[in-house]
N, C-alpha and C. Protein backbone atom coordinates (compact mmCIF):
# COMPACT_ATOMS: atom_id res chain seq x y z
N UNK A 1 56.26 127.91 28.51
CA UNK A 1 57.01 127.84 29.75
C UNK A 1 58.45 128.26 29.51
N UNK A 2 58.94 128.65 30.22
CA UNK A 2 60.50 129.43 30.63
C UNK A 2 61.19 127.65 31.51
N UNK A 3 62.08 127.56 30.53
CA UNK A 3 62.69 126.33 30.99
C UNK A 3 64.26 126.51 31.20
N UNK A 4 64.97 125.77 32.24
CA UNK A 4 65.78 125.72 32.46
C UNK A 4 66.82 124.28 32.71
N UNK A 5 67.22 123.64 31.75
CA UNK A 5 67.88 122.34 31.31
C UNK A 5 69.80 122.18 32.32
N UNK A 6 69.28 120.68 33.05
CA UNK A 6 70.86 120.83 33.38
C UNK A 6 71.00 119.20 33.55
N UNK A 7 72.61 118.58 33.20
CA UNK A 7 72.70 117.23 32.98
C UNK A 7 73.16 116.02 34.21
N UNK A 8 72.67 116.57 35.18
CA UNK A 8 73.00 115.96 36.22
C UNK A 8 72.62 116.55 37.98
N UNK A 9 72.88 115.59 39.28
CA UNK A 9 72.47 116.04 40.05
C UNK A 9 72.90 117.00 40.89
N UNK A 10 74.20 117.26 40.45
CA UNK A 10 75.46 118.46 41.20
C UNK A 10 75.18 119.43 40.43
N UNK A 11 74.88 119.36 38.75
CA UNK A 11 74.14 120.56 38.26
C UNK A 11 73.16 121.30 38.73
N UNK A 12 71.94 119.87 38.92
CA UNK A 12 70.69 121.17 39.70
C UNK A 12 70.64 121.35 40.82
N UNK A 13 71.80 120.74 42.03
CA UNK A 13 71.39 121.50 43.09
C UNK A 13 72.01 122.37 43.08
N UNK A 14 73.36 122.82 42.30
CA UNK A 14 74.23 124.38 42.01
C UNK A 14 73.07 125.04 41.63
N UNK A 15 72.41 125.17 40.46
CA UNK A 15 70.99 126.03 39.50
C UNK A 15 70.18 126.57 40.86
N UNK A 16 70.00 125.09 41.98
CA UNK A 16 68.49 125.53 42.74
C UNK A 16 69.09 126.50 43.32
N UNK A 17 70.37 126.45 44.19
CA UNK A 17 70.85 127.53 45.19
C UNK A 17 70.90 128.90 44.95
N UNK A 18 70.59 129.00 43.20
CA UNK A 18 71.55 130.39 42.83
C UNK A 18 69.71 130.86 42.12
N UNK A 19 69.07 130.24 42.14
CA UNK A 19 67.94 130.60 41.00
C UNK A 19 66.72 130.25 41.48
N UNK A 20 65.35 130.74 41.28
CA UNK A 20 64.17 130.78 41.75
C UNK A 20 63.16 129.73 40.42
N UNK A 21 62.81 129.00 40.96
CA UNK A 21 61.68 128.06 40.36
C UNK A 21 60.22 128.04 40.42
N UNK A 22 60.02 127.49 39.41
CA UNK A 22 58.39 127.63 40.22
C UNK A 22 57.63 126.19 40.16
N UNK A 23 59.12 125.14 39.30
CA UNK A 23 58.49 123.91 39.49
C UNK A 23 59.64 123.40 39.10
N UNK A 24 59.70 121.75 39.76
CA UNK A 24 60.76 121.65 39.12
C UNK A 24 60.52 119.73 38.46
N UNK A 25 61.00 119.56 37.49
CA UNK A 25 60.74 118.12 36.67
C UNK A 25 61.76 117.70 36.60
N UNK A 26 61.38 116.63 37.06
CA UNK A 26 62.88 115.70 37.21
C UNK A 26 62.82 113.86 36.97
N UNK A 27 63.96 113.62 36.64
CA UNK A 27 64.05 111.95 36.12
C UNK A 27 64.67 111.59 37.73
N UNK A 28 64.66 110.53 37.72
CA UNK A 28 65.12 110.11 38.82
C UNK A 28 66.68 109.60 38.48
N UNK A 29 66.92 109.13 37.73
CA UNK A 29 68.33 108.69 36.95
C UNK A 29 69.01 109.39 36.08
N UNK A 30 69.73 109.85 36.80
CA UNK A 30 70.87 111.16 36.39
C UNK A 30 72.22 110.63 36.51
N UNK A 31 72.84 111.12 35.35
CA UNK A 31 74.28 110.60 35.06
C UNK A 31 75.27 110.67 36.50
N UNK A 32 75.08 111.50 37.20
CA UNK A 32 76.12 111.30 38.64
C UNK A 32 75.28 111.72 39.76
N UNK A 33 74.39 110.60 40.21
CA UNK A 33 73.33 110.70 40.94
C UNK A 33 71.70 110.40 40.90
N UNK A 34 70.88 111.01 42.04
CA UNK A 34 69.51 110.57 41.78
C UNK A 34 68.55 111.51 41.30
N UNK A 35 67.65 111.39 40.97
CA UNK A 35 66.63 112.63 41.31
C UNK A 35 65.74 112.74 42.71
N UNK A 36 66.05 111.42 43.88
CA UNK A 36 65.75 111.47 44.93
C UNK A 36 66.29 112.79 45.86
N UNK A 37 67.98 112.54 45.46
CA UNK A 37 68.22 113.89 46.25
C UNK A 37 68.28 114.99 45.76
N UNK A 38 68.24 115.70 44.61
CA UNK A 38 68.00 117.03 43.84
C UNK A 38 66.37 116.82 44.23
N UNK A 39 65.32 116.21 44.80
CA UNK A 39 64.12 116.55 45.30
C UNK A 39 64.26 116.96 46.45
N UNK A 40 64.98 115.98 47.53
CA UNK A 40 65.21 116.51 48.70
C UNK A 40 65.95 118.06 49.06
N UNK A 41 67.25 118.18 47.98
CA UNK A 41 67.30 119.19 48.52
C UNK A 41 66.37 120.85 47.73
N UNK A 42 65.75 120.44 46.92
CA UNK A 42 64.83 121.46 46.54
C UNK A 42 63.48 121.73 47.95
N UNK A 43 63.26 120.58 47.95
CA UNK A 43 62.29 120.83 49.20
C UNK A 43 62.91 121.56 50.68
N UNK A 44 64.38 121.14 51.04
CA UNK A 44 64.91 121.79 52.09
C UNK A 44 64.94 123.30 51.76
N UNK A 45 64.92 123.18 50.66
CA UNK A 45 65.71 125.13 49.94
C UNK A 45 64.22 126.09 50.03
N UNK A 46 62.92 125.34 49.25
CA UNK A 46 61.60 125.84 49.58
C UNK A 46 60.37 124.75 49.08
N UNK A 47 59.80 125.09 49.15
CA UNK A 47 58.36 123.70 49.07
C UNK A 47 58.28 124.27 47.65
N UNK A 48 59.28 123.85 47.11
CA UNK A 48 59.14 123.92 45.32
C UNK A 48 58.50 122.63 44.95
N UNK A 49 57.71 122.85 43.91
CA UNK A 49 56.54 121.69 43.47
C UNK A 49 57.53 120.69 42.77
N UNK A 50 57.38 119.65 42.52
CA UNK A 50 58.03 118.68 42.49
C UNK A 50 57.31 117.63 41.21
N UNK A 51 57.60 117.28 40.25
CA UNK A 51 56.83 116.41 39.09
C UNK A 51 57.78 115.46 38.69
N UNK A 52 57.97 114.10 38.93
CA UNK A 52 59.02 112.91 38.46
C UNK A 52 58.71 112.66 37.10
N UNK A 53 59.41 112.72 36.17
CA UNK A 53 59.31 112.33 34.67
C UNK A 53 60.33 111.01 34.82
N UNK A 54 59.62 110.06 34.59
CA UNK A 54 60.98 109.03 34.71
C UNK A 54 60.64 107.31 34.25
N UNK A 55 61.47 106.82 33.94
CA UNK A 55 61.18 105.38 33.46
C UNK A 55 61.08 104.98 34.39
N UNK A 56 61.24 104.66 35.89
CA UNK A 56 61.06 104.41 36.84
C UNK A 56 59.98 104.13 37.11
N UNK A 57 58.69 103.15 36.95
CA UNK A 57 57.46 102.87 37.34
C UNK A 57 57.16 102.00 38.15
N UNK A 58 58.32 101.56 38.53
CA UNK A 58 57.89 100.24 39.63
C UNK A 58 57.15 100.85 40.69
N UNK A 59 56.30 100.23 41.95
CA UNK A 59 55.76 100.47 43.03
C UNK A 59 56.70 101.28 44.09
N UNK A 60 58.11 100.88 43.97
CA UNK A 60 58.92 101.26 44.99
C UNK A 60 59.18 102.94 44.80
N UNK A 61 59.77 102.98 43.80
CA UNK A 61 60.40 104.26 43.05
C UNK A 61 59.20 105.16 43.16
N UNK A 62 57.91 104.88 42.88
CA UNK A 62 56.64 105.59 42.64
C UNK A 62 56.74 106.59 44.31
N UNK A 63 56.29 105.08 44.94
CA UNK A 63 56.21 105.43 46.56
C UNK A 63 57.22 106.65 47.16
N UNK A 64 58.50 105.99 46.92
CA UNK A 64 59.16 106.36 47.05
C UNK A 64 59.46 108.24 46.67
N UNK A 65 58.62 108.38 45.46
CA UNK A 65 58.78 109.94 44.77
C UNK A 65 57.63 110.47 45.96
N UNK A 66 56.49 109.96 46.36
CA UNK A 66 55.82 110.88 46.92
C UNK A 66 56.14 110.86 48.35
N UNK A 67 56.91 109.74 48.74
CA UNK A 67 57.46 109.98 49.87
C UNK A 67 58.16 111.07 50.55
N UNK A 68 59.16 111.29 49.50
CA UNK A 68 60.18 112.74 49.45
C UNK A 68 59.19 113.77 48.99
N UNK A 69 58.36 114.10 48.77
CA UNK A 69 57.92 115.06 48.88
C UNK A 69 57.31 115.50 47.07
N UNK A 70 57.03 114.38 46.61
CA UNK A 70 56.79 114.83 44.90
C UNK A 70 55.14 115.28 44.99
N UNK A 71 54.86 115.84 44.01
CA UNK A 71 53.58 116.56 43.92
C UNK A 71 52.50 115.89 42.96
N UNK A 72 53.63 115.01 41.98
CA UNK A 72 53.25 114.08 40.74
C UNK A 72 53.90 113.18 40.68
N UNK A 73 54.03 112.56 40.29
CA UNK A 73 54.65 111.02 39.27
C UNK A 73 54.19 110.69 37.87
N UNK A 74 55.32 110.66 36.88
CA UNK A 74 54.55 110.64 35.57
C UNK A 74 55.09 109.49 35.39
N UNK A 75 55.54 108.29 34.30
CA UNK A 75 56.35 107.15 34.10
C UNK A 75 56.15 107.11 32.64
N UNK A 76 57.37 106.94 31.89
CA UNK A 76 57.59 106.79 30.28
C UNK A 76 57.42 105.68 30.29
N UNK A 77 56.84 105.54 28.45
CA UNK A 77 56.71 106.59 28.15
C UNK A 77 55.32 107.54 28.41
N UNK A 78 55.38 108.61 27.93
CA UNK A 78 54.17 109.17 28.58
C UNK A 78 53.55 110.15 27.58
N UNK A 79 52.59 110.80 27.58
CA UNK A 79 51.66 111.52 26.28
C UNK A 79 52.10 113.24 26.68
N UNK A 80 52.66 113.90 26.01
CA UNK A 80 53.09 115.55 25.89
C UNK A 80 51.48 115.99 26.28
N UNK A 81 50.49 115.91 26.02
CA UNK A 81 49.84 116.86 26.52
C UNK A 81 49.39 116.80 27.81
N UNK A 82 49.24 115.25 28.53
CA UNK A 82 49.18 115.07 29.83
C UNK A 82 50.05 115.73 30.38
N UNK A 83 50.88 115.40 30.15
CA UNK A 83 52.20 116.09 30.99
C UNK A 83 51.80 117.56 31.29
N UNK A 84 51.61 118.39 29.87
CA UNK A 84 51.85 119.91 30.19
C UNK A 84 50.20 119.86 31.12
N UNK A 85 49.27 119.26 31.13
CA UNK A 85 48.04 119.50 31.94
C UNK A 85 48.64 119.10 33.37
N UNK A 86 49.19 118.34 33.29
CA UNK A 86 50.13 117.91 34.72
C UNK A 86 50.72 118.96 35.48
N UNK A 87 51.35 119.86 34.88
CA UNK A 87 51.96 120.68 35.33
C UNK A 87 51.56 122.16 35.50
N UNK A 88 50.52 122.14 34.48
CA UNK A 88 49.42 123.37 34.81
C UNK A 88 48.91 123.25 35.82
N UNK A 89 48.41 121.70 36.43
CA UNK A 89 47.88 121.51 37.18
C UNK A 89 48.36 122.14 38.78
N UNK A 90 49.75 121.56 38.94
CA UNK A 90 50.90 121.32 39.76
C UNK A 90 50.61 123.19 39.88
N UNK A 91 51.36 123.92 38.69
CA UNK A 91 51.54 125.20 39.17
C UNK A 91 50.13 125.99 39.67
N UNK A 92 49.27 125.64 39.30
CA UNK A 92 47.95 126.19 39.88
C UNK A 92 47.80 126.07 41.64
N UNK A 93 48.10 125.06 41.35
CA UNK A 93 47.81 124.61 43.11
C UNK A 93 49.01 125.20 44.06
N UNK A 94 50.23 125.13 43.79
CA UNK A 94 51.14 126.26 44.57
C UNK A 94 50.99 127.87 44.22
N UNK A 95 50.15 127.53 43.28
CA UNK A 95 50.18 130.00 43.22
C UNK A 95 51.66 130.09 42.15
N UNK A 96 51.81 129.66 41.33
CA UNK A 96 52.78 129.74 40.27
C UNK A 96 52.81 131.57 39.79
N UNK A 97 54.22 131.62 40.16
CA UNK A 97 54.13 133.56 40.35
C UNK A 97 53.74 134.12 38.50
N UNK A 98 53.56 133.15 37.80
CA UNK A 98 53.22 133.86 36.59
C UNK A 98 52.16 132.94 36.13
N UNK A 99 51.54 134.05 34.74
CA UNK A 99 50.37 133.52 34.60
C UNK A 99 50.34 132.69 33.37
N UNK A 100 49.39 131.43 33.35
CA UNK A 100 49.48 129.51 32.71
C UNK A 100 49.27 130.04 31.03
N UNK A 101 49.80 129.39 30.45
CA UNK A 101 49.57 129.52 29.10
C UNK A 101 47.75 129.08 28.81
């Protein structure tokens, strides 16, 4: 995968505006902000697929991710190969413009 790393939530909604995704993974607890709203505004920008990586497992936070529009919910810690099947998964089902390892 072609990855693109940034440390906060004013980071990735600058990245989303300027740059094309084809998925996007996110913690919910970000040093100046949430990953609630870097979901929201990815979804306003385009129905970019959405996967929560996050310590966050309570019932609320969960709900809460597919509420806004998440595609997945993962909760740490969590197993590397689920994940990448997670996300094969994820890009299959939106038409991911390139082709899955």
């Amino acid at each position: 995968f072609a990855v693109t790393a940034v440390d906060g939530q004013q980071a990735a909604i600058s990245v989303l505006s300027k740059e094309k995704f084809d998925l996007l993974l996110l913690d919910i607890s970000l040093p100046d902000g949430n990953g609630f709203a870097v979901c929201a505004a990815a979804k306003v920008k385009a129905d970019l697929p959405v996967i929560f990586l996050t310590a966050s497992g309570d019932e609320y936070s969960v709900v809460a991710g597919f509420e806004m529009g998440a595609d997945d919910y993962v909760s740490k810690p969590f197993r590397p190969r689920e994940l990448v099947s997670r996300i094969k998964s994820v890009l299959r089902r939106s038409g991911a413009s390139q082709p899955l390892l």
